[in-house]
PDB file of N, CA and C in Angstrom:
ATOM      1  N   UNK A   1     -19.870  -5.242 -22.058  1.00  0.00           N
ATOM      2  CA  UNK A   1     -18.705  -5.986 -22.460  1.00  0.00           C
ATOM      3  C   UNK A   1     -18.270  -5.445 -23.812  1.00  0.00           C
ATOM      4  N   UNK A   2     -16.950  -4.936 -23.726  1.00  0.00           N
ATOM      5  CA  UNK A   2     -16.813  -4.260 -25.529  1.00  0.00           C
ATOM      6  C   UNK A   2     -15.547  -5.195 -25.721  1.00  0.00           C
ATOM      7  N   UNK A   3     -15.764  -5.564 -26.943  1.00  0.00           N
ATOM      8  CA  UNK A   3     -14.463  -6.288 -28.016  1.00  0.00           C
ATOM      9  C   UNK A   3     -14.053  -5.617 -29.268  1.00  0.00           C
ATOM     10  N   UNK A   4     -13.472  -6.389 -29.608  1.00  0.00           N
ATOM     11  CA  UNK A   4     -12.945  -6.155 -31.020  1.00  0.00           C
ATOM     12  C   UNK A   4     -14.324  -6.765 -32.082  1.00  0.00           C
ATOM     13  N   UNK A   5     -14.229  -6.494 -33.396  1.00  0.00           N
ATOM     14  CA  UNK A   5     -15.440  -7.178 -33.978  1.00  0.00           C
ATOM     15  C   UNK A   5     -15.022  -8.244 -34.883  1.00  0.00           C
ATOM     16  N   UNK A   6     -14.380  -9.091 -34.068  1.00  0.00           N
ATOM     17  CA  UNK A   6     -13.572 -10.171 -34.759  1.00  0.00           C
ATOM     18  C   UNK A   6     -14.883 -11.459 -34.528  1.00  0.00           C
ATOM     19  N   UNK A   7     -15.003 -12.523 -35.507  1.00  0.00           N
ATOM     20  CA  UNK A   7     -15.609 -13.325 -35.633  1.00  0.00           C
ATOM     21  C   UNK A   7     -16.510 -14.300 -34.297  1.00  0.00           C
ATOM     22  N   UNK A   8     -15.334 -14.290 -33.485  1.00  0.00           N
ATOM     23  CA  UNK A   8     -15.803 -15.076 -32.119  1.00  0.00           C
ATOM     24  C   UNK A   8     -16.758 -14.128 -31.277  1.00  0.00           C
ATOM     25  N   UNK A   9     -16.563 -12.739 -31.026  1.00  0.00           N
ATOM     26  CA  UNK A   9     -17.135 -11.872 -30.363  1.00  0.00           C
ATOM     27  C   UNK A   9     -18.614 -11.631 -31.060  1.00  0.00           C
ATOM     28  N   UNK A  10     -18.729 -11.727 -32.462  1.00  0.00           N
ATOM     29  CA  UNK A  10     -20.103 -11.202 -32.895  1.00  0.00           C
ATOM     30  C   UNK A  10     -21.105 -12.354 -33.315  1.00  0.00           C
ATOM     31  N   UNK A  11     -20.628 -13.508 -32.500  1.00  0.00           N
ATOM     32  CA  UNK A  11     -21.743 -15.139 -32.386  1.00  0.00           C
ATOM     33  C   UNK A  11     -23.122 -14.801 -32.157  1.00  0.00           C
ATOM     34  N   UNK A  12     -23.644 -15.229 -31.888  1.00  0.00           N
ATOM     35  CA  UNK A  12     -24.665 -15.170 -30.754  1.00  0.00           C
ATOM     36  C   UNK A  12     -24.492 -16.290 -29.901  1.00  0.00           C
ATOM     37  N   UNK A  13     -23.347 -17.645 -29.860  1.00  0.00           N
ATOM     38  CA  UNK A  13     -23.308 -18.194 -29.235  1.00  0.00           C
ATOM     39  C   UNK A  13     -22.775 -17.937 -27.874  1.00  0.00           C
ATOM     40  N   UNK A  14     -21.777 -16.215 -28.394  1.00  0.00           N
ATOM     41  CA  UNK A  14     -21.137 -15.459 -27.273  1.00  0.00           C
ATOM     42  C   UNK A  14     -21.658 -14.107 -26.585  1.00  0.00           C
ATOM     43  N   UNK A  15     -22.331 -13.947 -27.727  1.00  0.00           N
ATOM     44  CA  UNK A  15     -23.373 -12.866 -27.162  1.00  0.00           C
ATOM     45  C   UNK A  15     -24.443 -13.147 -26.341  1.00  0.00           C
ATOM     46  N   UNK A  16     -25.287 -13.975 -26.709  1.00  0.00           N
ATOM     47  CA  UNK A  16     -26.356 -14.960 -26.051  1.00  0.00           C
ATOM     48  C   UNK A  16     -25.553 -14.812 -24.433  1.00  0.00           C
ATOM     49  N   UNK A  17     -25.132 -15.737 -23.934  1.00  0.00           N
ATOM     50  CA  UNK A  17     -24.506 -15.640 -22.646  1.00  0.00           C
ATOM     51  C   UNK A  17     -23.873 -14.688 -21.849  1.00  0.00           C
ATOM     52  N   UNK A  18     -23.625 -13.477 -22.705  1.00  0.00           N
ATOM     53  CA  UNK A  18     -23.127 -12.480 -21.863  1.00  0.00           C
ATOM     54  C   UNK A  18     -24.371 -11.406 -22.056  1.00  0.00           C
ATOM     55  N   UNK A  19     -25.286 -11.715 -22.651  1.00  0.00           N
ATOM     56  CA  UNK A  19     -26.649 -10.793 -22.397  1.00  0.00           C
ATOM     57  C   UNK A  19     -27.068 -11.119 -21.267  1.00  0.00           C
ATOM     58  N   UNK A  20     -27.308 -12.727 -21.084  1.00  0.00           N
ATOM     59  CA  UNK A  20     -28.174 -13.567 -20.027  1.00  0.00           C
ATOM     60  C   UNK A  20     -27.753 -12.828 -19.021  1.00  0.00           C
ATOM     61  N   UNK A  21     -26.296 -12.540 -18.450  1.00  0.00           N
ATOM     62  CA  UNK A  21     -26.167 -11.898 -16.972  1.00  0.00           C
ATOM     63  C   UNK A  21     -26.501 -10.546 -16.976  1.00  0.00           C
ATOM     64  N   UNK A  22     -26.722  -9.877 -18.086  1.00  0.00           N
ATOM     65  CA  UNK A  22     -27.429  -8.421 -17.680  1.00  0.00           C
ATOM     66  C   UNK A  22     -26.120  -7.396 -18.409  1.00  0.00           C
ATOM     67  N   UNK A  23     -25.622  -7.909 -19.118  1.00  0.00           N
ATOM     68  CA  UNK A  23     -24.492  -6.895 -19.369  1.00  0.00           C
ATOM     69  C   UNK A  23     -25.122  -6.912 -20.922  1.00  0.00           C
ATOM     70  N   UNK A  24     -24.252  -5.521 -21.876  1.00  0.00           N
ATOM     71  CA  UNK A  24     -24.971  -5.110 -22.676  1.00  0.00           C
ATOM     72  C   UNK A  24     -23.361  -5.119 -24.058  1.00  0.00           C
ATOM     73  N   UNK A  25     -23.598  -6.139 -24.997  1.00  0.00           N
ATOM     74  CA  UNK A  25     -22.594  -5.965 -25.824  1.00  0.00           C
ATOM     75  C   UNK A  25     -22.055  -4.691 -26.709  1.00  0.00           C
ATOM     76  N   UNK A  26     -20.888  -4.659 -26.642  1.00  0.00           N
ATOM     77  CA  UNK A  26     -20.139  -3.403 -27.556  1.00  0.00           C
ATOM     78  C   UNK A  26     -19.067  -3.702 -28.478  1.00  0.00           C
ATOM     79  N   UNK A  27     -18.825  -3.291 -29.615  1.00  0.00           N
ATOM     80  CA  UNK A  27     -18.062  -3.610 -30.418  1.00  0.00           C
ATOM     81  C   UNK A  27     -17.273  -2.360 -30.901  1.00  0.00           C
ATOM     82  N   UNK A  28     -15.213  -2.355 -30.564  1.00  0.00           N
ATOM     83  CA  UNK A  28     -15.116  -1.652 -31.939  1.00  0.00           C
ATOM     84  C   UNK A  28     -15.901  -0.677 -33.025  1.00  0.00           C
ATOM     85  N   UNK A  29     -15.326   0.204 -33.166  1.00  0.00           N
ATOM     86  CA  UNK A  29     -15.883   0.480 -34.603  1.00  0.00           C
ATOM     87  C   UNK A  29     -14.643   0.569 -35.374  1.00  0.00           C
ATOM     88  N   UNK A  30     -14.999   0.168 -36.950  1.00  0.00           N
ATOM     89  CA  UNK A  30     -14.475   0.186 -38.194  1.00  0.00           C
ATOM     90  C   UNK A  30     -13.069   0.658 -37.742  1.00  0.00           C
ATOM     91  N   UNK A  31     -12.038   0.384 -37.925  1.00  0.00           N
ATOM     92  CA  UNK A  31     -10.988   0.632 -38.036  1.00  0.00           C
ATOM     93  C   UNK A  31     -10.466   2.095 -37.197  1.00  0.00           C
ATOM     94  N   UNK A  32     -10.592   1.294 -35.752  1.00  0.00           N
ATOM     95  CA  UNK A  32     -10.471   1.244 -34.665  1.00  0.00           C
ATOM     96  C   UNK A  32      -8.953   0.478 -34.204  1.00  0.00           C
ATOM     97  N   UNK A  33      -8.791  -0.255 -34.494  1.00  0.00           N
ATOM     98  CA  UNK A  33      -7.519  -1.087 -34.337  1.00  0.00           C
ATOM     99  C   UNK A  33      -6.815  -0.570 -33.251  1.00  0.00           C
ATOM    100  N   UNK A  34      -6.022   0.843 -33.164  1.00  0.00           N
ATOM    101  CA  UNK A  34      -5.620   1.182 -32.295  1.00  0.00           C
ATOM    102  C   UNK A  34      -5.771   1.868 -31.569  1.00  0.00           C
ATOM    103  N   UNK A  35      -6.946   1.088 -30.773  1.00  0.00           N
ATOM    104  CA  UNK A  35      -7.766   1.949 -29.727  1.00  0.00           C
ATOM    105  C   UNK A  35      -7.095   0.978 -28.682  1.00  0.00           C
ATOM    106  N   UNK A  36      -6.563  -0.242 -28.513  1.00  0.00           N
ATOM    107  CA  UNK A  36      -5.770  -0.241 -27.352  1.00  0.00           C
ATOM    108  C   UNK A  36      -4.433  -0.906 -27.778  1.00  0.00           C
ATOM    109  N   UNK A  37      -3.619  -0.320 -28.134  1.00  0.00           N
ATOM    110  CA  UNK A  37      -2.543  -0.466 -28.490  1.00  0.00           C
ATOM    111  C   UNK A  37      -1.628  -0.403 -27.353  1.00  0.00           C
ATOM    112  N   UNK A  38      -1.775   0.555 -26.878  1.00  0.00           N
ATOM    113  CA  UNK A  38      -0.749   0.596 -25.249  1.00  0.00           C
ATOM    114  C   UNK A  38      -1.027  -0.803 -24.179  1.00  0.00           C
ATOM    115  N   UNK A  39      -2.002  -1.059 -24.599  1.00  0.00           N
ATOM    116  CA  UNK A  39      -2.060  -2.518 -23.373  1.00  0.00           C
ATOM    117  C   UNK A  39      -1.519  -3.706 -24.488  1.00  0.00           C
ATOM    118  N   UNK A  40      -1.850  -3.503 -25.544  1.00  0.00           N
ATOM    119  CA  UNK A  40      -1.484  -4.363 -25.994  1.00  0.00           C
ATOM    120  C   UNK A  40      -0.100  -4.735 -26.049  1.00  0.00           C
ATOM    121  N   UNK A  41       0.649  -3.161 -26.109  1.00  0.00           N
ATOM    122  CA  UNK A  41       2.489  -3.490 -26.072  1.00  0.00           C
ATOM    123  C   UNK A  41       2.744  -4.193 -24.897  1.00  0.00           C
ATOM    124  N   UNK A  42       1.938  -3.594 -23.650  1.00  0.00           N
ATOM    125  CA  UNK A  42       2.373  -3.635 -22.639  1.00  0.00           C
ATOM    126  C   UNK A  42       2.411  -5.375 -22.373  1.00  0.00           C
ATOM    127  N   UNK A  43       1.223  -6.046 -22.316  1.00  0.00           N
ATOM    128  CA  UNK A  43       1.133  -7.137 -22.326  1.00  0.00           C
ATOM    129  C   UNK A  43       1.906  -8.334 -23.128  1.00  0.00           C
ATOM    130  N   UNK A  44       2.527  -8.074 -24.567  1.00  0.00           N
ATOM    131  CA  UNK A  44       3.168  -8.123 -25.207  1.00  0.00           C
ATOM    132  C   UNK A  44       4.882  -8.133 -24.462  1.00  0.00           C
ATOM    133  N   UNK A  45       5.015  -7.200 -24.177  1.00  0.00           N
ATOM    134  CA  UNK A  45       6.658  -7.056 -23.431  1.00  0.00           C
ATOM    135  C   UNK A  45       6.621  -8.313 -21.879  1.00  0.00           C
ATOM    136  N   UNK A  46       5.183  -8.353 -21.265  1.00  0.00           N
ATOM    137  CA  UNK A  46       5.126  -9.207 -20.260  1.00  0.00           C
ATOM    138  C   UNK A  46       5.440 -10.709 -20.281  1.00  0.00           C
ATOM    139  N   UNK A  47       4.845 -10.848 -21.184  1.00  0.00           N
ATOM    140  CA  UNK A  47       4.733 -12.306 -22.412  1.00  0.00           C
ATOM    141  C   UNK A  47       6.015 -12.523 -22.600  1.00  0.00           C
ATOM    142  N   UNK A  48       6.915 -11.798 -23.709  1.00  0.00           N
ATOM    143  CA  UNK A  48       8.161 -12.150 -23.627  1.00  0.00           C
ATOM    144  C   UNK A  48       9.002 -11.571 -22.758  1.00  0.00           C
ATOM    145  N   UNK A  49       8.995 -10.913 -21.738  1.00  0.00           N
ATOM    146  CA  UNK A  49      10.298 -10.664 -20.952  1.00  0.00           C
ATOM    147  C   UNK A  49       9.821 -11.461 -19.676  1.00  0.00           C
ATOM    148  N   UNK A  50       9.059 -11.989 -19.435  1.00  0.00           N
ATOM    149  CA  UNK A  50       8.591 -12.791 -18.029  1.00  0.00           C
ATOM    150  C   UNK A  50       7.719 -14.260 -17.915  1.00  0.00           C
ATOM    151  N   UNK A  51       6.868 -14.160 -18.780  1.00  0.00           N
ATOM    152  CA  UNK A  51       5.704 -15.230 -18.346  1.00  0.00           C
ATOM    153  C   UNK A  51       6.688 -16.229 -19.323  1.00  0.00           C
ATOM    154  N   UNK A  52       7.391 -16.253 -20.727  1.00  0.00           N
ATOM    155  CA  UNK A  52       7.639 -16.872 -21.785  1.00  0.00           C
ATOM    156  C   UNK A  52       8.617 -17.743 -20.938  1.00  0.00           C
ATOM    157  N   UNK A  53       9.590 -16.868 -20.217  1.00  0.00           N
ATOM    158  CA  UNK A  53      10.747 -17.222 -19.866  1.00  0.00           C
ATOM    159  C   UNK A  53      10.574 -18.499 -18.738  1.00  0.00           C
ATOM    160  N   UNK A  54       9.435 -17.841 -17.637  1.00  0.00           N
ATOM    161  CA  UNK A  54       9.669 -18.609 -16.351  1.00  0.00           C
ATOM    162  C   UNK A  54       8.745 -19.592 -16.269  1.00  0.00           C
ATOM    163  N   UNK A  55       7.870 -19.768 -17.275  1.00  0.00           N
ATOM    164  CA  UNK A  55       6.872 -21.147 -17.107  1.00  0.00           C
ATOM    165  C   UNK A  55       6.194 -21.396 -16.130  1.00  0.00           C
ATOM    166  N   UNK A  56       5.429 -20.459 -15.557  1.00  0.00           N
ATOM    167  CA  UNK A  56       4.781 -20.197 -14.185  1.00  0.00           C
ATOM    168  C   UNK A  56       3.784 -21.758 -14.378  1.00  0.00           C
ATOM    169  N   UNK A  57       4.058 -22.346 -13.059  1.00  0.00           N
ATOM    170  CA  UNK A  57       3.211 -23.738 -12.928  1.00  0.00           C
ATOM    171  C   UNK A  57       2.085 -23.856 -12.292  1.00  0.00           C
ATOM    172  N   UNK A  58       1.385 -22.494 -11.505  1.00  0.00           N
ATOM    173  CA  UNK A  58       0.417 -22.367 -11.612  1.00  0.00           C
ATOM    174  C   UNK A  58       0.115 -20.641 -11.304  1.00  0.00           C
ATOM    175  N   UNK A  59      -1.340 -20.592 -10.638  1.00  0.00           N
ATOM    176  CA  UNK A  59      -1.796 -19.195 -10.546  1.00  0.00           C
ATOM    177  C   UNK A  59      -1.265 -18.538  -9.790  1.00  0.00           C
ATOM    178  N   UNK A  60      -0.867 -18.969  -8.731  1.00  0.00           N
ATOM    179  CA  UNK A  60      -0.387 -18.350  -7.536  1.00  0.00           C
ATOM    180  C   UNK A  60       0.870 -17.712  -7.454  1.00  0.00           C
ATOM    181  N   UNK A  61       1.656 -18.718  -8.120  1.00  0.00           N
ATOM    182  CA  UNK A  61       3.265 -18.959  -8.707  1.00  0.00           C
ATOM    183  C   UNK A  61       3.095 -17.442 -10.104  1.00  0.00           C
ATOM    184  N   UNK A  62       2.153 -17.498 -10.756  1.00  0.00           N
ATOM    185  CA  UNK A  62       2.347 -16.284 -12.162  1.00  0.00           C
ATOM    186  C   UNK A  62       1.715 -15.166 -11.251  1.00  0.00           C
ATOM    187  N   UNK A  63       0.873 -14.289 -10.077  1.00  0.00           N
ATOM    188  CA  UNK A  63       0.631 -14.093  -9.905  1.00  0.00           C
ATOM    189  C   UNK A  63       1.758 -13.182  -8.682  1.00  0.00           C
ATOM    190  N   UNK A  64       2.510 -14.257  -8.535  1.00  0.00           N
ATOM    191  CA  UNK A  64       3.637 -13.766  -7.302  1.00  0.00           C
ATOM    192  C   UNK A  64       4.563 -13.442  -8.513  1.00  0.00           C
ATOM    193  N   UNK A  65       4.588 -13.830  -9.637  1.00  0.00           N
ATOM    194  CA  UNK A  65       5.583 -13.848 -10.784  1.00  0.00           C
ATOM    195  C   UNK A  65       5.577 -12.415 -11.167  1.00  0.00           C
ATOM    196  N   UNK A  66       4.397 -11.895 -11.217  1.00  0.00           N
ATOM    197  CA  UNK A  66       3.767 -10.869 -12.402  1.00  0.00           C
ATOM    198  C   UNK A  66       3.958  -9.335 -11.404  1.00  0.00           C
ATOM    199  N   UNK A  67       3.990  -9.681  -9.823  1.00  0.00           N
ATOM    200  CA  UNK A  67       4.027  -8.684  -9.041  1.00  0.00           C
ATOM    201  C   UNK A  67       5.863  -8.144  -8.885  1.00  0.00           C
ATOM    202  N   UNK A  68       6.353  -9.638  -8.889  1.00  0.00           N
ATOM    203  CA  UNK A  68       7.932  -8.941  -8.953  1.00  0.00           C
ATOM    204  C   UNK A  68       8.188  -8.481 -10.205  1.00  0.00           C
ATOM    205  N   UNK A  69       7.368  -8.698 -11.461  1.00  0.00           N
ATOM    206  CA  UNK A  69       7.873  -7.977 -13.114  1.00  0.00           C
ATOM    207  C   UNK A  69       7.687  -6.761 -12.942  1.00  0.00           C
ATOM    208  N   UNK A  70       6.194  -6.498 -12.368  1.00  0.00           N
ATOM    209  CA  UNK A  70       6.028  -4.930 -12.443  1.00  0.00           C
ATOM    210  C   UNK A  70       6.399  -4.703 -11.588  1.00  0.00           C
ATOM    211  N   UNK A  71       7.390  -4.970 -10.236  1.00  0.00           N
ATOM    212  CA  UNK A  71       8.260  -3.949  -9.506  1.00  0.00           C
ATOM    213  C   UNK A  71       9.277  -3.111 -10.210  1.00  0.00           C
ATOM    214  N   UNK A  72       9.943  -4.440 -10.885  1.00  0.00           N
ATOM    215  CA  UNK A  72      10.675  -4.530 -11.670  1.00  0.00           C
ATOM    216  C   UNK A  72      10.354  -3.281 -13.174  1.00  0.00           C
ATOM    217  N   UNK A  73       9.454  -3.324 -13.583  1.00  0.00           N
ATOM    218  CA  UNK A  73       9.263  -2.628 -14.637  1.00  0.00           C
ATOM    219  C   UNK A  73       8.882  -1.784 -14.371  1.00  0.00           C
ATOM    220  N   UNK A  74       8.603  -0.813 -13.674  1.00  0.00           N
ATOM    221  CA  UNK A  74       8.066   0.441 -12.806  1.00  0.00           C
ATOM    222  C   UNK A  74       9.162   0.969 -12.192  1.00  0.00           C
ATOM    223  N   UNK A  75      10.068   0.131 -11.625  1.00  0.00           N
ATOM    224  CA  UNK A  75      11.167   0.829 -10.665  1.00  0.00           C
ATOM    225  C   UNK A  75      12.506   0.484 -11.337  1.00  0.00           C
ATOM    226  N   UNK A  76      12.472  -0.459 -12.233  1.00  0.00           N
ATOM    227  CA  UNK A  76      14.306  -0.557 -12.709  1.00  0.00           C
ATOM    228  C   UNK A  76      14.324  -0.688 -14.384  1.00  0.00           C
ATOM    229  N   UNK A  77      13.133  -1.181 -14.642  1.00  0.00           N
ATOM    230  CA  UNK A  77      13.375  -0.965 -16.601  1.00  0.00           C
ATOM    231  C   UNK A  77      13.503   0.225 -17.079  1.00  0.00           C
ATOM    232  N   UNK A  78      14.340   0.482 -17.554  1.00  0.00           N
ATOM    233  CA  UNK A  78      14.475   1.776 -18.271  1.00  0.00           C
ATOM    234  C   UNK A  78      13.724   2.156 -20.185  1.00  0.00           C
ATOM    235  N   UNK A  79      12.720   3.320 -20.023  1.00  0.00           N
ATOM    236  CA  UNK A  79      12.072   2.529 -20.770  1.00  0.00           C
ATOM    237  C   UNK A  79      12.827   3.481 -21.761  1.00  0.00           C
ATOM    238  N   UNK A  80      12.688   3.302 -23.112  1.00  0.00           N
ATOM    239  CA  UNK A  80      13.230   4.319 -24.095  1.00  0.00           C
ATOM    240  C   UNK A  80      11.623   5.395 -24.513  1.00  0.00           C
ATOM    241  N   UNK A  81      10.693   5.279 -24.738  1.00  0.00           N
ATOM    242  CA  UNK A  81       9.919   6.556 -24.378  1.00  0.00           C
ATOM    243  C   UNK A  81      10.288   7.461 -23.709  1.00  0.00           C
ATOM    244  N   UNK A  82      10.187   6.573 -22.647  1.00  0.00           N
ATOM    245  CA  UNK A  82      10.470   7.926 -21.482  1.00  0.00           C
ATOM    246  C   UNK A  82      12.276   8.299 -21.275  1.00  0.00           C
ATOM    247  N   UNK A  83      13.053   8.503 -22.072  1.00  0.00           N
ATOM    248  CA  UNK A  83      13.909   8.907 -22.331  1.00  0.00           C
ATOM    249  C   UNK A  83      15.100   8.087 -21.183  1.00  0.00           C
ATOM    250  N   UNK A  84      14.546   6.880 -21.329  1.00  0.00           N
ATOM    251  CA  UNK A  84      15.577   5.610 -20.716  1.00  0.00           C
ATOM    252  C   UNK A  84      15.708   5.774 -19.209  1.00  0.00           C
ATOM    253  N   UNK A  85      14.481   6.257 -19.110  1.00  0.00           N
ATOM    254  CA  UNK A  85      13.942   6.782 -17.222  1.00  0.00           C
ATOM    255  C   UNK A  85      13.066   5.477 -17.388  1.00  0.00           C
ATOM    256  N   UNK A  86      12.271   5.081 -15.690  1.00  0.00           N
ATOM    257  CA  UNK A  86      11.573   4.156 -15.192  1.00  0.00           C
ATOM    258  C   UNK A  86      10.428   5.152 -14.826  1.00  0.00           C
ATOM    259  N   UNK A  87       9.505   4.826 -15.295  1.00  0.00           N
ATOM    260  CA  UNK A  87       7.679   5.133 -14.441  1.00  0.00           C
ATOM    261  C   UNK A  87       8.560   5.993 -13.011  1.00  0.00           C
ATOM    262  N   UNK A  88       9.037   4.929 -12.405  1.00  0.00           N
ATOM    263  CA  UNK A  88       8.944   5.198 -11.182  1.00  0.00           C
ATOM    264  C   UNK A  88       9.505   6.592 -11.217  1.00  0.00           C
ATOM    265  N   UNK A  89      11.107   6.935 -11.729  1.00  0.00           N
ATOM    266  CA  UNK A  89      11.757   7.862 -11.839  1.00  0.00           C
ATOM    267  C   UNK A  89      10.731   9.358 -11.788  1.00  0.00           C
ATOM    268  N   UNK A  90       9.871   8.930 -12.927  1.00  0.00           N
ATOM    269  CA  UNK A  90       9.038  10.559 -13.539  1.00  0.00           C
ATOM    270  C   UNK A  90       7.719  10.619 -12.009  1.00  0.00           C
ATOM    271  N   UNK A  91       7.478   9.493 -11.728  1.00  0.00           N
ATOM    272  CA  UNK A  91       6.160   9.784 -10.545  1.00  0.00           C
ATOM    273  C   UNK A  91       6.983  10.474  -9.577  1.00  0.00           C
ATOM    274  N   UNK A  92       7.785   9.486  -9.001  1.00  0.00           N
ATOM    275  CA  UNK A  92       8.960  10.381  -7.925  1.00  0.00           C
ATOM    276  C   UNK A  92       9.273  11.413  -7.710  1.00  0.00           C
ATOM    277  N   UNK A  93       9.967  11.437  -9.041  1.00  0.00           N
ATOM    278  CA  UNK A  93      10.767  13.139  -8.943  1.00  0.00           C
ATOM    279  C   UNK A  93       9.823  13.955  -9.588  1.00  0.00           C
ATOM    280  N   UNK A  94       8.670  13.191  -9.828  1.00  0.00           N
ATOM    281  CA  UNK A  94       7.680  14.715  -9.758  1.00  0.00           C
ATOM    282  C   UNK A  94       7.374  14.984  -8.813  1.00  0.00           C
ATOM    283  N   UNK A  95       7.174  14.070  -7.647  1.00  0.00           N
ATOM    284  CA  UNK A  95       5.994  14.290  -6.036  1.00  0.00           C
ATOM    285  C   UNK A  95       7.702  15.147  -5.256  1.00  0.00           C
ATOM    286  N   UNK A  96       9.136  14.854  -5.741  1.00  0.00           N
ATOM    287  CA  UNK A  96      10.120  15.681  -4.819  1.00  0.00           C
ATOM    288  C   UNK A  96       9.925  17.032  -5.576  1.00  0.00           C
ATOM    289  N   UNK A  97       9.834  17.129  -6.643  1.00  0.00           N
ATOM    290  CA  UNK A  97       9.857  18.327  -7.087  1.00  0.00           C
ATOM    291  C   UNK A  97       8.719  19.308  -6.703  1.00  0.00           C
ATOM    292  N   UNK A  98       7.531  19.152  -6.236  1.00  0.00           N
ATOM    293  CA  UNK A  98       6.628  19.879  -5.873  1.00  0.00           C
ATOM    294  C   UNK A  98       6.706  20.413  -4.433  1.00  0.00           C
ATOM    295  N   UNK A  99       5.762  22.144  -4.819  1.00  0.00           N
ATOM    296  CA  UNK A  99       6.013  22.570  -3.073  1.00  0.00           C
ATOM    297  C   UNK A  99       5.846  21.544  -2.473  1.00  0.00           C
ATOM    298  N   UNK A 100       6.095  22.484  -1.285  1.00  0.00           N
ATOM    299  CA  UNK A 100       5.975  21.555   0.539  1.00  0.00           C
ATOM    300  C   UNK A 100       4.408  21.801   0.130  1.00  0.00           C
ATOM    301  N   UNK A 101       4.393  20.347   1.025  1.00  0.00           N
ATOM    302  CA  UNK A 101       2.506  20.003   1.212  1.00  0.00           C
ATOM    303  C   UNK A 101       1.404  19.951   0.104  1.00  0.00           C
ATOM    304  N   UNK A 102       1.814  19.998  -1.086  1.00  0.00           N
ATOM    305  CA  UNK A 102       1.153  20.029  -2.335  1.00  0.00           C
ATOM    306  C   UNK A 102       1.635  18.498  -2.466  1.00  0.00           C
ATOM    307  N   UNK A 103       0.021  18.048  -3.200  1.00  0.00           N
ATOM    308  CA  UNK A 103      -0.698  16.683  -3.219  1.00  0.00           C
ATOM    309  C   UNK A 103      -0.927  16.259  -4.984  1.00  0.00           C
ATOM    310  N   UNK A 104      -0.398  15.345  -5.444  1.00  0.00           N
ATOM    311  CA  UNK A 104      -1.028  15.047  -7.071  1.00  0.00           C
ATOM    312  C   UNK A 104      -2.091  14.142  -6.577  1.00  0.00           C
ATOM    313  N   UNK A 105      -2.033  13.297  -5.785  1.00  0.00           N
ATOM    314  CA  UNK A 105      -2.936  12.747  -5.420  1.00  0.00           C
ATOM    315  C   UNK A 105      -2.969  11.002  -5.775  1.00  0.00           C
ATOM    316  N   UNK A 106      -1.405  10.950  -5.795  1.00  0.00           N
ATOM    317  CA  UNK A 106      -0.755   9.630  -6.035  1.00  0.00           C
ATOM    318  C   UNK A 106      -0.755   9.226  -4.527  1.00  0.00           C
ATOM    319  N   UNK A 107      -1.054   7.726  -4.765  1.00  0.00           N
ATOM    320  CA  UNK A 107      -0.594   7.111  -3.141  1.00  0.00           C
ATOM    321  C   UNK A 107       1.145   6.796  -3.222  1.00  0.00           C
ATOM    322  N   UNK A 108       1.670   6.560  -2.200  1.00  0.00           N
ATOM    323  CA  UNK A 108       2.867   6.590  -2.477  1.00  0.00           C
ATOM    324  C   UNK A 108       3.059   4.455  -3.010  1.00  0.00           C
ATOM    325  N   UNK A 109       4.026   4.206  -3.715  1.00  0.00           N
ATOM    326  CA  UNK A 109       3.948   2.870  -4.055  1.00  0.00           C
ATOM    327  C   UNK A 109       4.942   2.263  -2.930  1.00  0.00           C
ATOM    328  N   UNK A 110       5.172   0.815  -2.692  1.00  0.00           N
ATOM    329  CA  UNK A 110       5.895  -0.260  -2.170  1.00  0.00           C
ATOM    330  C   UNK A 110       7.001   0.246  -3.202  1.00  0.00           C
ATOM    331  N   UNK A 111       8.160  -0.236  -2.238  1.00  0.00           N
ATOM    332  CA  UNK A 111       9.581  -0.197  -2.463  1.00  0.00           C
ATOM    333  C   UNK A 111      10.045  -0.729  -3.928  1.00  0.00           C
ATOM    334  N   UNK A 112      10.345  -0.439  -4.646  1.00  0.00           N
ATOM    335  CA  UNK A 112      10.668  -1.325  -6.130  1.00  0.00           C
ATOM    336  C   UNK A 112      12.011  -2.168  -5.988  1.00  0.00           C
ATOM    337  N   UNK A 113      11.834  -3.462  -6.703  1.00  0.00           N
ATOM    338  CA  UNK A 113      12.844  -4.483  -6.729  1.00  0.00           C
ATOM    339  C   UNK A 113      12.815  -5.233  -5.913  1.00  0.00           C
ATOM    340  N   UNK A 114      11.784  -5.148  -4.588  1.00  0.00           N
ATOM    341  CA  UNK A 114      11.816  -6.222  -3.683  1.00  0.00           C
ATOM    342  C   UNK A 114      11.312  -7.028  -3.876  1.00  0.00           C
TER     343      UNK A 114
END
């Protein structure tokens, strides 16, 4: 189990219990900070462009919620990184752009926006 080495993570009231099942604690090192920064945006943009908005009332409901965002954000957000293209755009027209019968070894995805 690896965390950050923020106060709650280095207990033993939290360590204690996640030893008991056999797993082995990890922490960060020293100024580390942005060692996950990309999930963190990512999750961050989810928060406010979806979960904030629609008040999902339960699991099932954020869960069916979270699958139409990332259709949505994979196949129609345009991101500005990627030069105001969608994920989907650069996977795509990379797998059309390659010879005949040459494999990246992407599965192909479900339809985006449905």
């Amino acid at each position: 189990m690896n965390s950050d080495q923020v106060s709650q993570f280095t207990r033993a009231k939290w360590i204690g219990p996640v030893e008991g099942l056999g797993m082995k604690v990890s922490h960060d090192g020293r100024g580390r900070a942005l060692d996950d920064v990309m999930a963190e945006r990512l999750w961050r943009t989810v928060k406010y462009e979806d979960i904030c908005l629609r008040e999902y009332a339960s699991t099932a409901e954020l869960r069916q919620g979270l699958g139409r965002y990332f259709d949505f954000f994979n196949g129609a957000r345009p991101h500005q990184a990627l030069d105001y293209r969608t994920p989907g755009e650069l996977v795509f027209g990379a797998l059309r752009n390659e010879p005949e019968g040459a494999s990246n070894g992407l599965a192909p995805l479900a339809s985006f926006g449905s």
